[in-house]
Protein backbone atom coordinates (compact mmCIF):
# COMPACT_ATOMS: atom_id res chain seq x y z
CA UNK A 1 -19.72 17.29 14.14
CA UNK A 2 -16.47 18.00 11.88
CA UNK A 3 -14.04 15.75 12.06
CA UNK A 4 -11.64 17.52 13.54
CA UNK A 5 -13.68 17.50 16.54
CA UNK A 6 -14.54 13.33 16.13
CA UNK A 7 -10.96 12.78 15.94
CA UNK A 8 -10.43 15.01 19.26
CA UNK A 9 -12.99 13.22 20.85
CA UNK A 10 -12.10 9.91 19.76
CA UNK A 11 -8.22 10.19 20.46
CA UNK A 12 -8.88 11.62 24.56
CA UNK A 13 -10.54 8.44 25.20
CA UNK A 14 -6.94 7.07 24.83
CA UNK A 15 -4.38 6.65 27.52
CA UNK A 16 -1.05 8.80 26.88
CA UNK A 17 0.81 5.50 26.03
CA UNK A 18 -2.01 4.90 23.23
CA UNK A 19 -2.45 8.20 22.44
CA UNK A 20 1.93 8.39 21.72
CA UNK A 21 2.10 5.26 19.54
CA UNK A 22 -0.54 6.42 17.77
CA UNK A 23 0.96 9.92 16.82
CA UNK A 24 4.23 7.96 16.36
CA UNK A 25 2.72 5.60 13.80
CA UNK A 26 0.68 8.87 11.79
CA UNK A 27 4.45 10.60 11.62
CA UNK A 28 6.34 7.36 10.80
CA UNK A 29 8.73 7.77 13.61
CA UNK A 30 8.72 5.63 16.77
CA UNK A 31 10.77 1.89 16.84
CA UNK A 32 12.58 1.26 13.70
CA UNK A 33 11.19 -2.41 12.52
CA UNK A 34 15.06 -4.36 12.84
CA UNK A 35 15.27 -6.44 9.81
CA UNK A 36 17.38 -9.79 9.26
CA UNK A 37 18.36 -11.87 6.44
CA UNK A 38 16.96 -14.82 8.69
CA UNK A 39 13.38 -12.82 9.52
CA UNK A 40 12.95 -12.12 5.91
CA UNK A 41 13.55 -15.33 4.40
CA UNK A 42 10.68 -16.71 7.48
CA UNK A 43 8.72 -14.20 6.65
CA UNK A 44 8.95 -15.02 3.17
CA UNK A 45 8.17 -18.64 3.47
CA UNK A 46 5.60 -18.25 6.04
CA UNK A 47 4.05 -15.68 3.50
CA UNK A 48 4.07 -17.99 1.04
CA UNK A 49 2.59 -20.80 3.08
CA UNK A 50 -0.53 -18.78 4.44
CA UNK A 51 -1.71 -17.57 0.60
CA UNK A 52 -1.52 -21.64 -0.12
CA UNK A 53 -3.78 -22.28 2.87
CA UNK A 54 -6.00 -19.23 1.79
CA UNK A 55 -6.37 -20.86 -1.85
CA UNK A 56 -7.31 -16.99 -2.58
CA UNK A 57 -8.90 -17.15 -6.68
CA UNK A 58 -7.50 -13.46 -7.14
CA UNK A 59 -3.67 -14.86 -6.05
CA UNK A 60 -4.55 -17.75 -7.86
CA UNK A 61 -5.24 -15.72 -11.34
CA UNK A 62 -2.74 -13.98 -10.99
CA UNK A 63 0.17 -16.17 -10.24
CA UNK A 64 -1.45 -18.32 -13.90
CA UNK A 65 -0.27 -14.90 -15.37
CA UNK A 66 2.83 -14.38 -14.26
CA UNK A 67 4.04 -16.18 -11.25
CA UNK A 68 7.15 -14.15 -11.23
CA UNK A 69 5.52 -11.04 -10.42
CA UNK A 70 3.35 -12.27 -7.52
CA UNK A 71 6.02 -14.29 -5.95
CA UNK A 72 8.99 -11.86 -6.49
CA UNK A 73 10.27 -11.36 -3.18
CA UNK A 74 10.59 -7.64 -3.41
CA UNK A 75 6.68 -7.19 -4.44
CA UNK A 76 6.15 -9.38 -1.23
CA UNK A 77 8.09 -7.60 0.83
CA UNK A 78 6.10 -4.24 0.24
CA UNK A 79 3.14 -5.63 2.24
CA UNK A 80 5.58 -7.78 4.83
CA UNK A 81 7.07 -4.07 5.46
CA UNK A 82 3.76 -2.26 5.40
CA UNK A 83 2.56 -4.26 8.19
CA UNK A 84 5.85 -5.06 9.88
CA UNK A 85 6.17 -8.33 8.84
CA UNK A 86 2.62 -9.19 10.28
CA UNK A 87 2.08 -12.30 7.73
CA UNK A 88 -1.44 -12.70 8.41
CA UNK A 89 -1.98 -8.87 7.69
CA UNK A 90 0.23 -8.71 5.11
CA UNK A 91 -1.34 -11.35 2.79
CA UNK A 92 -4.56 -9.89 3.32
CA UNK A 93 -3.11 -6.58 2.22
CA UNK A 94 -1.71 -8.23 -1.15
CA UNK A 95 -5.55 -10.15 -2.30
CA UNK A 96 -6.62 -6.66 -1.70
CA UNK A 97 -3.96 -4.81 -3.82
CA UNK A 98 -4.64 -7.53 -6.74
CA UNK A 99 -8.56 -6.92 -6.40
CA UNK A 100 -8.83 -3.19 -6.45
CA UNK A 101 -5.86 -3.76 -8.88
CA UNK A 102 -8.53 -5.59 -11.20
CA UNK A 103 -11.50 -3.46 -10.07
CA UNK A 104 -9.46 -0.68 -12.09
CA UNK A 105 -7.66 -1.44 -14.38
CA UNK A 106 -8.84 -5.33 -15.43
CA UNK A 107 -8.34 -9.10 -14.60
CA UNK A 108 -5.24 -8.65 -17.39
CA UNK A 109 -3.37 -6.07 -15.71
CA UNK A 110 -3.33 -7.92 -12.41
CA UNK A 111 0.21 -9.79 -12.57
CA UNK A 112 2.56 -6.97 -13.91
CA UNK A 113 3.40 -3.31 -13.09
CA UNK A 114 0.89 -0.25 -14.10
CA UNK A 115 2.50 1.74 -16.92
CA UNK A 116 2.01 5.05 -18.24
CA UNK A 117 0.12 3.24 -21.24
CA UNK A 118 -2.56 1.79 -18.76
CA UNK A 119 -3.89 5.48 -17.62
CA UNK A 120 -6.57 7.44 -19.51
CA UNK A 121 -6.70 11.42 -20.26
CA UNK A 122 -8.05 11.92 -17.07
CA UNK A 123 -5.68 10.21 -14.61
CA UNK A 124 -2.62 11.72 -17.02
CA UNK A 125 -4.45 15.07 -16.26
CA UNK A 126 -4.61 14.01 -12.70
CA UNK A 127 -0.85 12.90 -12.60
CA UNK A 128 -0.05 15.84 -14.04
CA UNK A 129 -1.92 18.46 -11.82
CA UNK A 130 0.45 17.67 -9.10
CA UNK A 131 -1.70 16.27 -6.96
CA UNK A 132 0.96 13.84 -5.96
CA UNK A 133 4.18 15.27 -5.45
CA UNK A 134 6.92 12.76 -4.61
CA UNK A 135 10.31 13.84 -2.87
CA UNK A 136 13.41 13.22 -4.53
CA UNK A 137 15.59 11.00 -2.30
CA UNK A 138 14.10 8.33 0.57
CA UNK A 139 13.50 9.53 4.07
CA UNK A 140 15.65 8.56 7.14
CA UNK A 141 14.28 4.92 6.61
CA UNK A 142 14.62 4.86 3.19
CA UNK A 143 10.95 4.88 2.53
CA UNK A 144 10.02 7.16 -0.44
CA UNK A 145 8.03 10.35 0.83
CA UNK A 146 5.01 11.33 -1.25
CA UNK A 147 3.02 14.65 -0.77
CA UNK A 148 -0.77 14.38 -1.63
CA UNK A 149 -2.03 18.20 -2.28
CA UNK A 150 -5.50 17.88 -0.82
CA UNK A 151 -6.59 21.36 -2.27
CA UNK A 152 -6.11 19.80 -6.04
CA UNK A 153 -8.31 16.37 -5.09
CA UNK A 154 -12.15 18.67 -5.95
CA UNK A 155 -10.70 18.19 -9.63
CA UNK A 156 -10.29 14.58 -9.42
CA UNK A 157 -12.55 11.66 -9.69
CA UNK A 158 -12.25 8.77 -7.08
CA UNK A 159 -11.19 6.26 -9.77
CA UNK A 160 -8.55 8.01 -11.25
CA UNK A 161 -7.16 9.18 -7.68
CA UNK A 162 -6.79 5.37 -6.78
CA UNK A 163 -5.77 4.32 -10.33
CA UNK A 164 -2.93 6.96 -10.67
CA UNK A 165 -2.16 5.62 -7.07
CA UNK A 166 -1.43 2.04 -8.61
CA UNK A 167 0.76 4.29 -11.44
């Protein structure tokens, strides 16, 4: 069975409401996620207080690196906003951005931003195919819009698609 035909199958089973949010959420469009000073900063500290509870050894590793980077409220905010300020979801979303983040590149890469120095031959090749094309500008929710050119991906390796991801 293709998957074409799984997805088919597996999206009629869904009523028309389910079937709608789900489109929405694949295009990006649907309810615009209303943000306040006073939802970030509880976001924030809630964040902060669940990845205490979690005592998680990759946070924890991390933050004996460089505490900056892992509690700079912007690099927070990235996982608050992927998951709509779903804390829970959120946090888990972080350990598992700092693990694969070690998986690739090392335990002393974890804490601080990916440069151009970090990649091998192959993922420059692979960043340079244009593979990934990114749009100039933000879209109507200021989110930056990035193209991946499937056709290109048969040249690629898995590790250097995720690790030029992290780029």
């Amino acid at each position: 069975k293709s998957t074409e035909d799984y997805l088919a199958s597996e999206m009629s089973k869904l009523s028309v409401q389910e079937r709608s949010k789900a489109m929405e959420e694949l295009h990006c469009v649907g309810e615009e996620l209303k943000e306040t000073p006073e939802m970030i900063e509880a976001s924030l500290a809630e964040f902060d207080r669940v990845l205490q509870e979690r005592n998680e050894p990759i946070y924890n590793l991390a933050a004996s690196q460089n505490r900056s980077y892992v509690e700079d409220p912007a690099f927070r905010l990235r996982f608050l906003r992927a998951k709509e300020h779903n804390v829970s979801e959120s946090v888990t979303q972080m350990i598992g951005f700092l693990s694969q983040k070690e998986k690739y590149f090392g335990r002393d890469k974890i804490a601080r931003d990916i440069t151009l120095d970090d990649l091998d031959e192959e993922d420059i090749a692979l960043l340079l195919s244009g593979l990934y094309h990114i749009q100039d500008g933000t879209d109507q929710s200021g989110r930056v819009v990035v193209f991946f050119l499937i056709h290109l991906l048969a040249r690629s390796t898995a590790k250097s698609i995720v690790r030029v991801k992290y780029f």
